[in-house]
N, C-alpha and C. Protein backbone atom coordinates (compact mmCIF):
# COMPACT_ATOMS: atom_id res chain seq x y z
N UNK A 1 40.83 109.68 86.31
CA UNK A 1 40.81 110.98 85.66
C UNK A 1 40.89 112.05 86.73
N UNK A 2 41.02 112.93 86.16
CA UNK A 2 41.35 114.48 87.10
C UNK A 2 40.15 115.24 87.63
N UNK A 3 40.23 115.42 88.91
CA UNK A 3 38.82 116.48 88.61
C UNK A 3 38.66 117.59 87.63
N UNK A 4 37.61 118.15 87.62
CA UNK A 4 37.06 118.80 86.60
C UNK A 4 38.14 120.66 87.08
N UNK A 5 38.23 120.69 88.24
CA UNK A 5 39.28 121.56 88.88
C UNK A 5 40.66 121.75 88.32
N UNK A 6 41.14 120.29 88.46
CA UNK A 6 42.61 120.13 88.09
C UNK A 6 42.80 119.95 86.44
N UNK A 7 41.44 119.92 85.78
CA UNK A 7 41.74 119.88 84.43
C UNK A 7 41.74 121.43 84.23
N UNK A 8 40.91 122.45 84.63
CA UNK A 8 40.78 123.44 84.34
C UNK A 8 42.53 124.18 85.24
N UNK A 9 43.25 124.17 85.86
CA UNK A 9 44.10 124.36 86.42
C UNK A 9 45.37 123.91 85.01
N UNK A 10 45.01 122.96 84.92
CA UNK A 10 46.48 121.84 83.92
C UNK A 10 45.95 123.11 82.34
N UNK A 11 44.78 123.12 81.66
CA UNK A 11 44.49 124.33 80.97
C UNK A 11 44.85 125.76 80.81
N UNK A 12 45.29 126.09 82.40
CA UNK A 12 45.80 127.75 82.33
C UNK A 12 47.16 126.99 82.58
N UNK A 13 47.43 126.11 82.65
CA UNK A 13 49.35 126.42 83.26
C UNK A 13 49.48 125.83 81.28
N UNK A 14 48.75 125.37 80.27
CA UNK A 14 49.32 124.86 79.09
C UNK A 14 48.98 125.99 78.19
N UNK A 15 47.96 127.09 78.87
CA UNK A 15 47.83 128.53 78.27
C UNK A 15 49.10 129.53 78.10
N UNK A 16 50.08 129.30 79.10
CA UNK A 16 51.46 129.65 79.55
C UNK A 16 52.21 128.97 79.04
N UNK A 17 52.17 127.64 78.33
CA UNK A 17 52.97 126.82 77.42
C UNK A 17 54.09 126.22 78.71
N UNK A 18 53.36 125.67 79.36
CA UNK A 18 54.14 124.95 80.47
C UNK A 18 53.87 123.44 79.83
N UNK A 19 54.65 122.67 79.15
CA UNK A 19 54.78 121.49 78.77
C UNK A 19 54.51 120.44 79.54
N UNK A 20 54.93 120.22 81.04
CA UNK A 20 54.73 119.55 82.05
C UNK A 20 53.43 119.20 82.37
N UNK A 21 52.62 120.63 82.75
CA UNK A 21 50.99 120.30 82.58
C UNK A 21 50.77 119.89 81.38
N UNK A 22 50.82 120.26 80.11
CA UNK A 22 50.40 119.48 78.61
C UNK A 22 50.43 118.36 79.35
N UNK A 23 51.53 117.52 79.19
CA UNK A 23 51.60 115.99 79.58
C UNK A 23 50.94 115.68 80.48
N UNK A 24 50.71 115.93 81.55
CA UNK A 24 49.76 115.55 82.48
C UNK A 24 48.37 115.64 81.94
N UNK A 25 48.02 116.65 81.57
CA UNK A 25 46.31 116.74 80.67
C UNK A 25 46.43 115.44 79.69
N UNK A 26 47.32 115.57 78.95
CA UNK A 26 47.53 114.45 78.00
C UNK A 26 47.12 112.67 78.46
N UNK A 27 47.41 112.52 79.42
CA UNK A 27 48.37 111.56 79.97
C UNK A 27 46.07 111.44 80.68
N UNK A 28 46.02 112.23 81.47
CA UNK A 28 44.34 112.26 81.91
C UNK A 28 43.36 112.21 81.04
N UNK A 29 43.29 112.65 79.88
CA UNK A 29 42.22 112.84 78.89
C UNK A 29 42.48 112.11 77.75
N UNK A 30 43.41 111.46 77.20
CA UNK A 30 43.82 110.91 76.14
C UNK A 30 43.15 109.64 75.74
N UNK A 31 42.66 108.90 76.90
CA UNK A 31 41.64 107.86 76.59
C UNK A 31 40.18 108.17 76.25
N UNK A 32 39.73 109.26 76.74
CA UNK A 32 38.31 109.85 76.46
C UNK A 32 38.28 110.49 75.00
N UNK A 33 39.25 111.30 74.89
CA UNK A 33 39.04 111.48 73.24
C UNK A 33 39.55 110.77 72.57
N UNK A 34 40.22 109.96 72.64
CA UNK A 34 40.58 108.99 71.31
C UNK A 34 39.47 107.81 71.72
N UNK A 35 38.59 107.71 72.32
CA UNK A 35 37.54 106.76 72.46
C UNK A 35 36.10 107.84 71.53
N UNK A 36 35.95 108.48 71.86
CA UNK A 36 34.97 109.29 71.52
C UNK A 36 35.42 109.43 69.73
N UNK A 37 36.70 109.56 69.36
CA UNK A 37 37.12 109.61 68.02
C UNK A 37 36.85 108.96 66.98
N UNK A 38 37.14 107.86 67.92
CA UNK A 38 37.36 105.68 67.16
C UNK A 38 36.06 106.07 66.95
N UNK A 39 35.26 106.07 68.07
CA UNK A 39 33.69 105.93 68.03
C UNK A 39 33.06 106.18 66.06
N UNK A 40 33.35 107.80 66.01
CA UNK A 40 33.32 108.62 64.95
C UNK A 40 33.49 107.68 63.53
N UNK A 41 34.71 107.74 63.82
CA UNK A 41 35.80 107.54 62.41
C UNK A 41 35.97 105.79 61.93
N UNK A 42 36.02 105.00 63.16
CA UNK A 42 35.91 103.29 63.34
C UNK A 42 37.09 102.98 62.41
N UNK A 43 38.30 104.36 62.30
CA UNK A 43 39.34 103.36 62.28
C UNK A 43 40.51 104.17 62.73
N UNK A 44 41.19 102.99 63.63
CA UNK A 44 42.25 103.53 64.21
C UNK A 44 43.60 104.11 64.27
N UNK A 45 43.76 104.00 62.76
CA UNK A 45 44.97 105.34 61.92
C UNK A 45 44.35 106.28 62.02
N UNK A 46 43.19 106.35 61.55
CA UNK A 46 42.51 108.19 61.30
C UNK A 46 42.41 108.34 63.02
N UNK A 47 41.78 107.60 63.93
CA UNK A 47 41.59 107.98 65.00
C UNK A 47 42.78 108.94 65.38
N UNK A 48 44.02 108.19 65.73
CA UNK A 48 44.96 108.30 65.94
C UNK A 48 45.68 109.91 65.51
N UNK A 49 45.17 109.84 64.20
CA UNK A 49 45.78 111.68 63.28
C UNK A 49 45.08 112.24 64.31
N UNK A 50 43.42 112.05 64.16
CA UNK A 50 42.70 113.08 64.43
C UNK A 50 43.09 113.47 66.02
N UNK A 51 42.97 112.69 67.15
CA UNK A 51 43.40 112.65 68.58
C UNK A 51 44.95 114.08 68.31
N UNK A 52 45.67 113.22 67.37
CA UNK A 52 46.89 114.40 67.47
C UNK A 52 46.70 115.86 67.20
N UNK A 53 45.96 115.90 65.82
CA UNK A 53 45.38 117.31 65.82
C UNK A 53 44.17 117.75 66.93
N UNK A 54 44.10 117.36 67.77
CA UNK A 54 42.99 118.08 68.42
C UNK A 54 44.12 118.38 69.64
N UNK A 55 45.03 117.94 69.80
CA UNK A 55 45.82 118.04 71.21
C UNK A 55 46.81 118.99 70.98
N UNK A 56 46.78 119.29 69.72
CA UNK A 56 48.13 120.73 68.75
C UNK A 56 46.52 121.86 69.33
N UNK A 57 45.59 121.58 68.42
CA UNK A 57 44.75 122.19 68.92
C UNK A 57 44.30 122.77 70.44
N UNK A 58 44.11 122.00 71.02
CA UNK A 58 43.83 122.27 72.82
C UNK A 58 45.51 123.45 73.51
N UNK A 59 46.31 122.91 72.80
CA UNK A 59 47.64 123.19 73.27
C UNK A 59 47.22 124.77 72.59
N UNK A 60 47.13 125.09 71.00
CA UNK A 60 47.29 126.54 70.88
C UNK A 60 46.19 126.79 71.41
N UNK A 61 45.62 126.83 71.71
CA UNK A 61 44.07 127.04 71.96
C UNK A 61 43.53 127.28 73.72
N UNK A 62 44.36 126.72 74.84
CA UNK A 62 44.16 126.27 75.82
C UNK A 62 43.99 128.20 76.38
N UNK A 63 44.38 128.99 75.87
CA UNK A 63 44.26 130.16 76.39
C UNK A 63 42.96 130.75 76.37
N UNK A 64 42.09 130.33 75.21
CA UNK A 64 40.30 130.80 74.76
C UNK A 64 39.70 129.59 75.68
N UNK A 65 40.07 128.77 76.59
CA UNK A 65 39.10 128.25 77.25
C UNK A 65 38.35 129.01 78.49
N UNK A 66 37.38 129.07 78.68
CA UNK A 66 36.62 129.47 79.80
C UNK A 66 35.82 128.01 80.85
N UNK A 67 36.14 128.49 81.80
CA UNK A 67 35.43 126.99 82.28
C UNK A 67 34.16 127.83 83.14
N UNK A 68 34.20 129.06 82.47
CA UNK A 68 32.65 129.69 82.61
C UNK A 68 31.23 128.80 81.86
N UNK A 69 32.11 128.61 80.55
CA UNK A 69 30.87 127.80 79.48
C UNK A 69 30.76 126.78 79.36
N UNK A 70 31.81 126.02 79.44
CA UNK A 70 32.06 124.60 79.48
C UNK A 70 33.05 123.76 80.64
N UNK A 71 32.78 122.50 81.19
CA UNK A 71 33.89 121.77 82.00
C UNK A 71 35.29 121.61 80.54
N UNK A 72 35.93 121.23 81.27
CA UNK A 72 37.53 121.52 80.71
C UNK A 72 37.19 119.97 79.51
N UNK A 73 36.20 118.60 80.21
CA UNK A 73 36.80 117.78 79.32
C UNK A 73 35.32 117.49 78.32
N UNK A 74 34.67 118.78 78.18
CA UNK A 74 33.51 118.87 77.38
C UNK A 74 33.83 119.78 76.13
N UNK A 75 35.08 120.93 76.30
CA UNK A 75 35.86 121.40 75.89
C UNK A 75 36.81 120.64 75.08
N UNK A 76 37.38 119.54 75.42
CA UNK A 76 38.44 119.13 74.85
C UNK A 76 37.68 118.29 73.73
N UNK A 77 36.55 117.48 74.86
CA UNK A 77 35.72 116.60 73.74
C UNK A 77 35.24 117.27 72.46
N UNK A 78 34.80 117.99 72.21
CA UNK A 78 34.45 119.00 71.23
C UNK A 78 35.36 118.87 70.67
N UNK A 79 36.69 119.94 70.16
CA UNK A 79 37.15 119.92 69.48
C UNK A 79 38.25 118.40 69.01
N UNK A 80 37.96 117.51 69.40
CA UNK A 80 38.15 116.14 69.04
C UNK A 80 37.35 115.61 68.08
N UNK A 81 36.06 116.04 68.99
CA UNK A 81 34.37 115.36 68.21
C UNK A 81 34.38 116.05 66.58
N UNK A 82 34.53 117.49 66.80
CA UNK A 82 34.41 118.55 65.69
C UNK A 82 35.72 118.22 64.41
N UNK A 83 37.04 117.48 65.05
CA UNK A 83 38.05 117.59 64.01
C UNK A 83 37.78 115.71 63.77
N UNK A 84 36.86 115.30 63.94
CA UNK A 84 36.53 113.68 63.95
C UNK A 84 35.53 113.42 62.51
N UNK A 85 34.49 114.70 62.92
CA UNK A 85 33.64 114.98 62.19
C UNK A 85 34.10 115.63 61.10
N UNK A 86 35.14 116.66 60.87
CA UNK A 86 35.33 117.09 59.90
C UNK A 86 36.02 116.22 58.38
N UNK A 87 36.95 115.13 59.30
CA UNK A 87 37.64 114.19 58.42
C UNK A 87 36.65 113.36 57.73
N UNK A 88 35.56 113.04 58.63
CA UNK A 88 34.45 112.12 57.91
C UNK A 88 33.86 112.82 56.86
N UNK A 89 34.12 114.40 56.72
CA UNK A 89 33.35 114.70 55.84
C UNK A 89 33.74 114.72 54.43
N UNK A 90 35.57 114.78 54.99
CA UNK A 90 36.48 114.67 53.56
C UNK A 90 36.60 113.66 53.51
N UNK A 91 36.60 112.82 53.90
CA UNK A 91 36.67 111.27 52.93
C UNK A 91 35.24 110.95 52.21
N UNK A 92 35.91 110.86 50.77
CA UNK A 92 34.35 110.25 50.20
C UNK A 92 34.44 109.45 50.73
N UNK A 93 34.66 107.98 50.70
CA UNK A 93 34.05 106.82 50.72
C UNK A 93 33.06 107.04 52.23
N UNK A 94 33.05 107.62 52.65
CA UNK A 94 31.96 107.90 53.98
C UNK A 94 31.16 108.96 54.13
N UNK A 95 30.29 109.05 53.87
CA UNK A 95 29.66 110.83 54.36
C UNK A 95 28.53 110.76 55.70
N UNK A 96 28.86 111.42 56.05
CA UNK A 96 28.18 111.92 57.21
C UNK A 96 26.82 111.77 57.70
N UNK A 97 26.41 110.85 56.43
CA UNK A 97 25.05 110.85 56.64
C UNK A 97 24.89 109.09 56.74
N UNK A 98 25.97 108.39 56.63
CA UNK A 98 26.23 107.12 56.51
C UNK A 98 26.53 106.88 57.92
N UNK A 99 27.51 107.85 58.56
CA UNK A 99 27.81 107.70 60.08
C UNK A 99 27.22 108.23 61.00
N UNK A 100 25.84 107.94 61.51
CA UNK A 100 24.88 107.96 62.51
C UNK A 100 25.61 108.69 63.33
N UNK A 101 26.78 107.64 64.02
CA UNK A 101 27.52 108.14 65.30
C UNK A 101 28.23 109.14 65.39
N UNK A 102 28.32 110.01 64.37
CA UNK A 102 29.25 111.25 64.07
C UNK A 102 28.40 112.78 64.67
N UNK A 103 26.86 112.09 64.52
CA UNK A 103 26.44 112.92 65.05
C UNK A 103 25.77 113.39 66.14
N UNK A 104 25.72 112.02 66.88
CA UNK A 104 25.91 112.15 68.38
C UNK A 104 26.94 112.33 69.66
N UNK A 105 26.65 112.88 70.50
CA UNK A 105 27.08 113.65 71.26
C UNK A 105 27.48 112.88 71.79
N UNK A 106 28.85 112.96 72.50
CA UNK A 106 29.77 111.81 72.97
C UNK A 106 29.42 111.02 74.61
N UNK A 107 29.29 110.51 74.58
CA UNK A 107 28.73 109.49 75.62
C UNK A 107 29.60 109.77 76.98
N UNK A 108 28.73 110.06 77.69
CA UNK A 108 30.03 109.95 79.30
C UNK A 108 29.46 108.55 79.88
N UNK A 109 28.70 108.04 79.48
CA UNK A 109 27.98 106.69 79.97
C UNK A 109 29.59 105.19 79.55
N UNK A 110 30.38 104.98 81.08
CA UNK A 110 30.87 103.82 80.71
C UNK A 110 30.59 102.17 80.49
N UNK A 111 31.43 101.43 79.92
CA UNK A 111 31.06 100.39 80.07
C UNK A 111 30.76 99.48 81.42
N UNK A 112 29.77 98.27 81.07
CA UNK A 112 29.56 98.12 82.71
C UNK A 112 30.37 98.05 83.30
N UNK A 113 31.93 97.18 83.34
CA UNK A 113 32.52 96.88 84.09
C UNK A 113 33.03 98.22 84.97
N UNK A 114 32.86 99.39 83.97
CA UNK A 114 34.02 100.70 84.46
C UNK A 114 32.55 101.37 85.44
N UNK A 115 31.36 101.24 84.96
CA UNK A 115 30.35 101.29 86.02
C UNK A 115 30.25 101.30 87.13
N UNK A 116 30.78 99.83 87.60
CA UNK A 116 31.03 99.29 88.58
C UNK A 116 31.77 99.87 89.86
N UNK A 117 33.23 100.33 88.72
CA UNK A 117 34.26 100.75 89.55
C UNK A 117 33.78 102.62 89.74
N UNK A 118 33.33 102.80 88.60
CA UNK A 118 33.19 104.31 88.86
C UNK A 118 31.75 104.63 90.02
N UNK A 119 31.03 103.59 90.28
CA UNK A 119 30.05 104.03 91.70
C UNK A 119 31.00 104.02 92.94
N UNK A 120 31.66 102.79 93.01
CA UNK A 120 32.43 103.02 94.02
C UNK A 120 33.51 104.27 94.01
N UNK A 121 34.15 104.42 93.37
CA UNK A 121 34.89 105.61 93.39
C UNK A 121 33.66 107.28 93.73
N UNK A 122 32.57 106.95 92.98
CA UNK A 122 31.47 107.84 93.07
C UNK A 122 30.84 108.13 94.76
N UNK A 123 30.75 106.96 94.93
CA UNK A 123 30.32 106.67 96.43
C UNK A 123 31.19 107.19 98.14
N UNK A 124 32.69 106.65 97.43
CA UNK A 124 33.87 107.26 98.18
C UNK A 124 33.46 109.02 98.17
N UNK A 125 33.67 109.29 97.03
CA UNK A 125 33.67 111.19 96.67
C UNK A 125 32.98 111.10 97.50
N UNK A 126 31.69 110.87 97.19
CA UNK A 126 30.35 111.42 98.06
C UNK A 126 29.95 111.33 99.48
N UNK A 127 30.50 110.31 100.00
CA UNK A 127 31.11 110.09 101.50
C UNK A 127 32.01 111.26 102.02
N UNK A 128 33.06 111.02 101.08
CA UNK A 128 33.71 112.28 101.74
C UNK A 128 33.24 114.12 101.18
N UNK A 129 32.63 114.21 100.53
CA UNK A 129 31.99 115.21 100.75
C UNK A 129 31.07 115.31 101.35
N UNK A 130 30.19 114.31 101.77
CA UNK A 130 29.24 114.54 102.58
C UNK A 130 30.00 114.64 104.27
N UNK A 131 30.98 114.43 104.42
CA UNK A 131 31.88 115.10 105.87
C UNK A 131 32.20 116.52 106.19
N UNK A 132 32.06 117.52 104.72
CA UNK A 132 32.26 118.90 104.78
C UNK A 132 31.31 119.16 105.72
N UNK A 133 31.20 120.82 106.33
CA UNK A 133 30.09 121.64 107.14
C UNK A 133 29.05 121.67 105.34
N UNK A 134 27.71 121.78 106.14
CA UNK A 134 26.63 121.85 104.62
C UNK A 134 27.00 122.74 104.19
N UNK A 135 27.77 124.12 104.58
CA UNK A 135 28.08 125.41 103.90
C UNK A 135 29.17 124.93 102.81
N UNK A 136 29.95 124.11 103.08
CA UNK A 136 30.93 123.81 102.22
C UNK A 136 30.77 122.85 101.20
N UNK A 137 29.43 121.47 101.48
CA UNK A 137 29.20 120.91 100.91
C UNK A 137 28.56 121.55 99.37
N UNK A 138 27.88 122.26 99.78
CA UNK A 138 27.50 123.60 98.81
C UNK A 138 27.63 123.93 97.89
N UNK A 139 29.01 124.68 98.48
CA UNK A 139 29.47 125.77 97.99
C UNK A 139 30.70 124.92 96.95
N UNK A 140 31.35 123.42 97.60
CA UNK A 140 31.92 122.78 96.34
C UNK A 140 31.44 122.28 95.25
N UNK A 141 29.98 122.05 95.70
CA UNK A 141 28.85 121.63 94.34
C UNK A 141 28.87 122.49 93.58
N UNK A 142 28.60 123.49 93.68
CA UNK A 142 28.26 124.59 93.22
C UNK A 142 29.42 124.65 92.16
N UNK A 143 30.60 124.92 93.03
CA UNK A 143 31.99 125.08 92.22
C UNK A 143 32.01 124.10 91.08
N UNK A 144 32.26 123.33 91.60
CA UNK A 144 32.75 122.03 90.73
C UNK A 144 32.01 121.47 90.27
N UNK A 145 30.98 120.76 90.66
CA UNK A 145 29.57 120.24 89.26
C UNK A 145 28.82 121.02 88.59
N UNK A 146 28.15 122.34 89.07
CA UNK A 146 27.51 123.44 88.37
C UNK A 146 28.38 124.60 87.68
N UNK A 147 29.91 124.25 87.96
CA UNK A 147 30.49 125.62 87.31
C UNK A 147 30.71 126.58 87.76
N UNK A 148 30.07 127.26 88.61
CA UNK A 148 29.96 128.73 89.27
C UNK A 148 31.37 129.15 89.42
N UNK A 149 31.32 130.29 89.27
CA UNK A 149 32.82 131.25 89.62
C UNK A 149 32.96 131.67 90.47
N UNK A 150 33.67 132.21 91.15
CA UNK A 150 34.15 132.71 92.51
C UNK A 150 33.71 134.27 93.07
N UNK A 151 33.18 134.58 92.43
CA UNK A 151 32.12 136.03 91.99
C UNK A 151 31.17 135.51 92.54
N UNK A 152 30.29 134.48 91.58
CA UNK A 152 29.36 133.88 91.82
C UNK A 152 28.58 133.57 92.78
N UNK A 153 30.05 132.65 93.67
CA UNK A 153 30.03 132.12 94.98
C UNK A 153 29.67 133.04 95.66
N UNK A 154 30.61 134.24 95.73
CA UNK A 154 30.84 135.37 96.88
C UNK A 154 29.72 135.73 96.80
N UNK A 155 28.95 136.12 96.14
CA UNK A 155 27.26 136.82 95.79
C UNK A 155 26.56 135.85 96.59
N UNK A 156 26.88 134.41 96.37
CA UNK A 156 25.67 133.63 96.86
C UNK A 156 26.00 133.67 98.52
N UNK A 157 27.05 133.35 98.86
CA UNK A 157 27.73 133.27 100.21
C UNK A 157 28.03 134.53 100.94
N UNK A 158 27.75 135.81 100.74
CA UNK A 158 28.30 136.86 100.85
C UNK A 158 29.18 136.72 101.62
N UNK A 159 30.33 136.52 100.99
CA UNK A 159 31.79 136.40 101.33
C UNK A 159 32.33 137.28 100.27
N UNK A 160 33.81 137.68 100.77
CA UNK A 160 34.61 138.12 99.45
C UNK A 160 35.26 136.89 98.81
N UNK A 161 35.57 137.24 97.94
CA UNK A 161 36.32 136.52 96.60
C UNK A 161 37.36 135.73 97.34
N UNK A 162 38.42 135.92 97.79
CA UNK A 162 39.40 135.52 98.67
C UNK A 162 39.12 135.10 99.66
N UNK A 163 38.01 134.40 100.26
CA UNK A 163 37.72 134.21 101.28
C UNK A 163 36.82 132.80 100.62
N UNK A 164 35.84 132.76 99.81
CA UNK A 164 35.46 131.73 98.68
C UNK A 164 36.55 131.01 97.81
N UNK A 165 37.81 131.64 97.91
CA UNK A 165 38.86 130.93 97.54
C UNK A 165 39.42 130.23 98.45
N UNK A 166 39.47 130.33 99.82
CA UNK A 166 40.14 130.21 100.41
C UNK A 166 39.71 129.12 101.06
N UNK A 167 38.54 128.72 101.36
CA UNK A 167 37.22 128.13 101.36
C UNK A 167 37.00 126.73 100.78
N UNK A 168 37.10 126.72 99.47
CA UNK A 168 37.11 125.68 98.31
C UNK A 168 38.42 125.35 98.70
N UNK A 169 39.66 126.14 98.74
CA UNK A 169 40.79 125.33 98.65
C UNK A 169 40.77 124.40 99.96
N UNK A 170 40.23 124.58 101.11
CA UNK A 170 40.52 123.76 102.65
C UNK A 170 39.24 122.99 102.13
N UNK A 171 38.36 122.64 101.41
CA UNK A 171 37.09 121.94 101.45
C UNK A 171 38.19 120.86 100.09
N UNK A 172 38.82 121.46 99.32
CA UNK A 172 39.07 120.27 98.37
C UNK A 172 40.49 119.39 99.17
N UNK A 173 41.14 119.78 99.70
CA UNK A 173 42.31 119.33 100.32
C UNK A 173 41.67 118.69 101.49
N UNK A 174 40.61 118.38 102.20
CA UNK A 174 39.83 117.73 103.13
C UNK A 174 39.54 116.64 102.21
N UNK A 175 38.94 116.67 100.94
CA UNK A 175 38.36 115.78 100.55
C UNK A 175 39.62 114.74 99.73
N UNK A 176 40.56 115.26 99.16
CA UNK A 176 41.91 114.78 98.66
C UNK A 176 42.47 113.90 99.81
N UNK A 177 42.06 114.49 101.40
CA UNK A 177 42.82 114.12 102.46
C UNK A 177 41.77 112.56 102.53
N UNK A 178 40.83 112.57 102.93
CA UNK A 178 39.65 111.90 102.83
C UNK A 178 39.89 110.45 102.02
N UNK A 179 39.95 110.50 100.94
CA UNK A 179 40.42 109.71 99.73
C UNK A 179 41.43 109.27 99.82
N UNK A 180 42.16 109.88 100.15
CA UNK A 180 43.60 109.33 100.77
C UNK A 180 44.35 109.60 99.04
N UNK A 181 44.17 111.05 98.61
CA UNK A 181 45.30 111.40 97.64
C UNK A 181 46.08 111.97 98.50
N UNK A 182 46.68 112.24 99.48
CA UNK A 182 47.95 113.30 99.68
C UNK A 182 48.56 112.93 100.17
């Protein structure tokens, strides 16, 4: 999956109706909400509608995201979870009060095997972020697991804006380098 960066990035370029990013978001997130869906609905025609309408959705929609309030794929999960939930409510033969799981909150907890692989992948990240200067180690936490904005940053770092940009971008391309994406 994408970082939480490059989802919020693939979000403003599908705000602009750049099709290319769609597919790429698509192509990254498409197993998490149609897993979180099935979960819901437990069958895989409706899954299937519903996954489509939430991705017409995300697509008109990708312009009202803020990744002030939410990460990009807590955002997407939602309105998956929300148009998952709504179908359960129009079908009689099921109501909502029959499907426990409709009303819990979608699990980021994987199966063991993906466990496994996701510490190590977890472990790598964290290696190579732990190679940044601590100022940078920081200041990408900050960014990228807590959210913070670039305002934010600059206040905490007294830096300007462009300079906290400038910053994150040589701290994430170290760590891309690191990993051996580039």
């Amino acid at each position: 999956m994408l970082t939480p960066a490059e989802l919020v990035w693939l979000l403003a370029a599908v705000a602009k109706g750049d099709e290319a990013a769609f597919e790429r978001l698509y192509a990254a997130t498409r197993a998490k909400l149609y897993g979180v869906v099935l979960r819901i609905l437990r069958r895989q025609d409706l899954a299937e509608e519903v996954v489509q309408e939430a991705y017409v959705k995300i697509w008109n929609g990708a312009g009202q995201f803020n990744p002030g309030l939410a990460s990009p794929i807590t955002w997407m999960v939602s309105i998956a979870r929300n148009r998952a939930i709504d179908m359960v409510r129009k079908r009689s033969e099921v109501s909502i009060e029959e499907e426990p799981a409709a009303m819990d909150v979608a699990s980021d907890s994987p199966d063991p095997l993906e466990r496994r692989e996701m510490t190590d992948e977890l472990r790598q990240l964290l290696a190579c972020v732990g190679r940044l200067e601590p100022d940078r180690q920081k200041l990408v936490l900050l960014a990228y697991y807590n959210g913070w904005s670039r305002e934010q940053l600059a206040t905490k770092f007294s830096a300007p804006v462009n300079t906290i940009k400038t910053w994150l971008r040589r701290s994430m391309l170290e760590i891309r380098e690191c990993l051996g994406l580039t």
